[in-house]
Protein backbone atom coordinates (compact mmCIF):
# COMPACT_ATOMS: atom_id res chain seq x y z
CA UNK A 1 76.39 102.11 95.51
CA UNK A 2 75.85 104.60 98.12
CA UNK A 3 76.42 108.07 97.81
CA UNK A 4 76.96 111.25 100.53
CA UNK A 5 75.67 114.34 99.28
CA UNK A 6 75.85 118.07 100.43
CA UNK A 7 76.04 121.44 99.01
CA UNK A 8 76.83 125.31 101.01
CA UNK A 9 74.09 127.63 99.87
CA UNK A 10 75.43 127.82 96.64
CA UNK A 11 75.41 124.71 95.52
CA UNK A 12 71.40 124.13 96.49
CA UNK A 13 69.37 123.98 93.13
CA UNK A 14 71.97 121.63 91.44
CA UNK A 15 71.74 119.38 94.51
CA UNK A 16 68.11 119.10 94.11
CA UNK A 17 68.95 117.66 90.37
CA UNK A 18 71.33 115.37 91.04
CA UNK A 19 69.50 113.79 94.21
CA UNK A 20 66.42 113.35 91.38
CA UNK A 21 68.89 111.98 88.64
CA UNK A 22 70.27 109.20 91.47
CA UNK A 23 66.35 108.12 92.44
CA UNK A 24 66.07 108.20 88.71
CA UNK A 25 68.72 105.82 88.80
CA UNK A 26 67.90 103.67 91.76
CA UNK A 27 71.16 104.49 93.49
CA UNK A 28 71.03 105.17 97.36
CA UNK A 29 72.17 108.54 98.85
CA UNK A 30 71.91 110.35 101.94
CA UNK A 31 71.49 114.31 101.93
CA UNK A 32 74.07 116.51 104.34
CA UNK A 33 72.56 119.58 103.61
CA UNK A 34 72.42 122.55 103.65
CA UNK A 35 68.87 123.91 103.58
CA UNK A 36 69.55 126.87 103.53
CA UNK A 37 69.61 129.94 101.06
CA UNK A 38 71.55 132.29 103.33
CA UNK A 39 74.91 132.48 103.46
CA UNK A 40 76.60 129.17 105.41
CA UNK A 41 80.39 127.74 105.29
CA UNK A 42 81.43 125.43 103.25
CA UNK A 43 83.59 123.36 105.36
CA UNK A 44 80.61 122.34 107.24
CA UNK A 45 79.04 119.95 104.67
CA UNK A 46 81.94 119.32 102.85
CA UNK A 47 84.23 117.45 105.70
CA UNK A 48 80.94 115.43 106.74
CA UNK A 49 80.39 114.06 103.48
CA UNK A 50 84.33 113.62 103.20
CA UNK A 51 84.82 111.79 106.06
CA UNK A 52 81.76 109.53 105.85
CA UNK A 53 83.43 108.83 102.15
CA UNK A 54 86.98 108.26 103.98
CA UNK A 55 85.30 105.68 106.23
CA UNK A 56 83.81 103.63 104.11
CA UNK A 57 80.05 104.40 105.41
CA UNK A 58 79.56 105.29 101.70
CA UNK A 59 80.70 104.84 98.65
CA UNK A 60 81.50 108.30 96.84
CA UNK A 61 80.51 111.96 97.80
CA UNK A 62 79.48 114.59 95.49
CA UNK A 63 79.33 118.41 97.03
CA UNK A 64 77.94 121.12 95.13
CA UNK A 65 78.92 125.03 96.18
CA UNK A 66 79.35 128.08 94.02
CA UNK A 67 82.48 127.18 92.22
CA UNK A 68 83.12 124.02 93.44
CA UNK A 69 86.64 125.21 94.79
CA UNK A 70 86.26 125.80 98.36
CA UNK A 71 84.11 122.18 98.65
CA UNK A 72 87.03 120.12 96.76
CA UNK A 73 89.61 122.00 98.90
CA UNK A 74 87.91 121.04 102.06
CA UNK A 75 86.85 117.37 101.35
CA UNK A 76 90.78 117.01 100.13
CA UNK A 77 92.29 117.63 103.29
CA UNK A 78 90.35 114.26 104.73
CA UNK A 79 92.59 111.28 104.96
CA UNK A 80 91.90 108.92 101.79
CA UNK A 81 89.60 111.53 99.88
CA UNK A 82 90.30 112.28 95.97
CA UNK A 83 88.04 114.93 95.00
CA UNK A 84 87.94 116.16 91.51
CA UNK A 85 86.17 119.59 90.86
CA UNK A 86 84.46 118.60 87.16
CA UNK A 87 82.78 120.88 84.99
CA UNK A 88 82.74 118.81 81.61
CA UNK A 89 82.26 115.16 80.97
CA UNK A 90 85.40 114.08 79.48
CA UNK A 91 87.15 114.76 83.08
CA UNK A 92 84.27 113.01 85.06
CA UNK A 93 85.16 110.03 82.85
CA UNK A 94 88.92 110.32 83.18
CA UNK A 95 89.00 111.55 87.01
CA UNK A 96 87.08 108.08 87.50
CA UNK A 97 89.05 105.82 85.09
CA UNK A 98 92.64 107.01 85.94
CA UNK A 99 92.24 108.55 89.27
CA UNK A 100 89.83 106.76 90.95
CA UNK A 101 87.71 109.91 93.03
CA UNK A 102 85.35 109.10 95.20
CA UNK A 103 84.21 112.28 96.00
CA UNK A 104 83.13 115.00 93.10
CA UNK A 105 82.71 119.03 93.43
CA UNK A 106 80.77 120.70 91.08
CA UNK A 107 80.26 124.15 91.00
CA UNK A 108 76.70 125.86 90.27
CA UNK A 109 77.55 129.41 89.22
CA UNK A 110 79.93 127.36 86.77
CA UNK A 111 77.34 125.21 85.05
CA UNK A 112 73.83 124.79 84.73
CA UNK A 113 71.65 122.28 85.87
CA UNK A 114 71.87 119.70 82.75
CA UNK A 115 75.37 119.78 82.38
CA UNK A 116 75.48 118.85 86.22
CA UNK A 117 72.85 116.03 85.69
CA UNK A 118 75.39 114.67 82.64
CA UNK A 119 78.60 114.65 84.27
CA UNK A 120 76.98 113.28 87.57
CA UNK A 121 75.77 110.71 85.28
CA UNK A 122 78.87 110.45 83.68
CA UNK A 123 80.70 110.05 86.87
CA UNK A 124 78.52 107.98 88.73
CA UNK A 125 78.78 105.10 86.00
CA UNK A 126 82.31 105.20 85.46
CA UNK A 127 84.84 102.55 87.33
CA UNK A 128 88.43 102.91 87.85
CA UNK A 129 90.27 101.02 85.17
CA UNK A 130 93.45 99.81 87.50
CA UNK A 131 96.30 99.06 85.87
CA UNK A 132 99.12 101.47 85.56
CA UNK A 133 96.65 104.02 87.00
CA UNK A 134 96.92 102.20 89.86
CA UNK A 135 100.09 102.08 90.47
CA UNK A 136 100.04 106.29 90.43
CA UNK A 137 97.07 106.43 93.00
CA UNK A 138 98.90 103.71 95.35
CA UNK A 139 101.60 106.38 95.51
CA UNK A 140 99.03 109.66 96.75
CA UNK A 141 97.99 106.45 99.34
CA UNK A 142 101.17 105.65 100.67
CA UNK A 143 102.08 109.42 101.02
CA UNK A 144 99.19 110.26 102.63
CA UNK A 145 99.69 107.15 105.54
């Protein structure tokens, strides 16, 4: 697995975590930025990692701002993106069983560092279960083309 990662200013310090839990995991990623701890916009590292996502370069995305609201916004306007802004570990399991997301938003004035490195964790080792879920995520696909 592969994984694009990126954060605004706001989302820095959590990044940092979850770039140590994937080498702790042995899973590849690539860093987008920022590195930066004044004020930058959002859009800028979030389409980036979206689109490289979207194109199959990579696997999954994660993107890490204040809130996690303006990054899922952003990376859910790309073509073939399903971003799901988590903050517990019962929807990073779910978002990847039933909706398949290949991009997660996380938000750090939301939650601390640990709970990030658990539902990154979380995420990152759970696969889409198919079935009648999908069936529903065919559907965003076709209305999307």
């Amino acid at each position: 697995m592969k994984i694009a990662i990126g954060s605004d200013h706001g989302g820095v310090t959590i990044r940092e975590e979850i770039k140590q839990l994937m080498d702790e995991m042995g899973i590849e990623y690539d860093d987008f930025g920022c590195e930066c701890d004044t004020s930058v916009d959002y859009p800028d590292y979030a389409l980036p990692v979206a689109e490289k996502v979207a194109s199959g370069e990579y696997d999954r995305g994660i993107l890490i701002c204040g809130t996690g609201i303006g990054m899922s916004i952003a990376a859910n306007k790309v073509k073939g993106i399903r971003c799901a802004l988590v903050h517990d570990t019962f929807s990073a399991k779910a978002t990847r069983q039933h909706n398949d997301s290949n991009v997660l938003a996380m938000g750090e004035r939301v939650i601390g560092a640990g709970l990030a490195r658990e539902i990154a964790s979380v995420w990152l080792t759970t696969e889409f279960e198919g079935g009648r879920h999908e069936r529903r995520v065919s559907k965003i696909s076709k209305y999307e083309a």
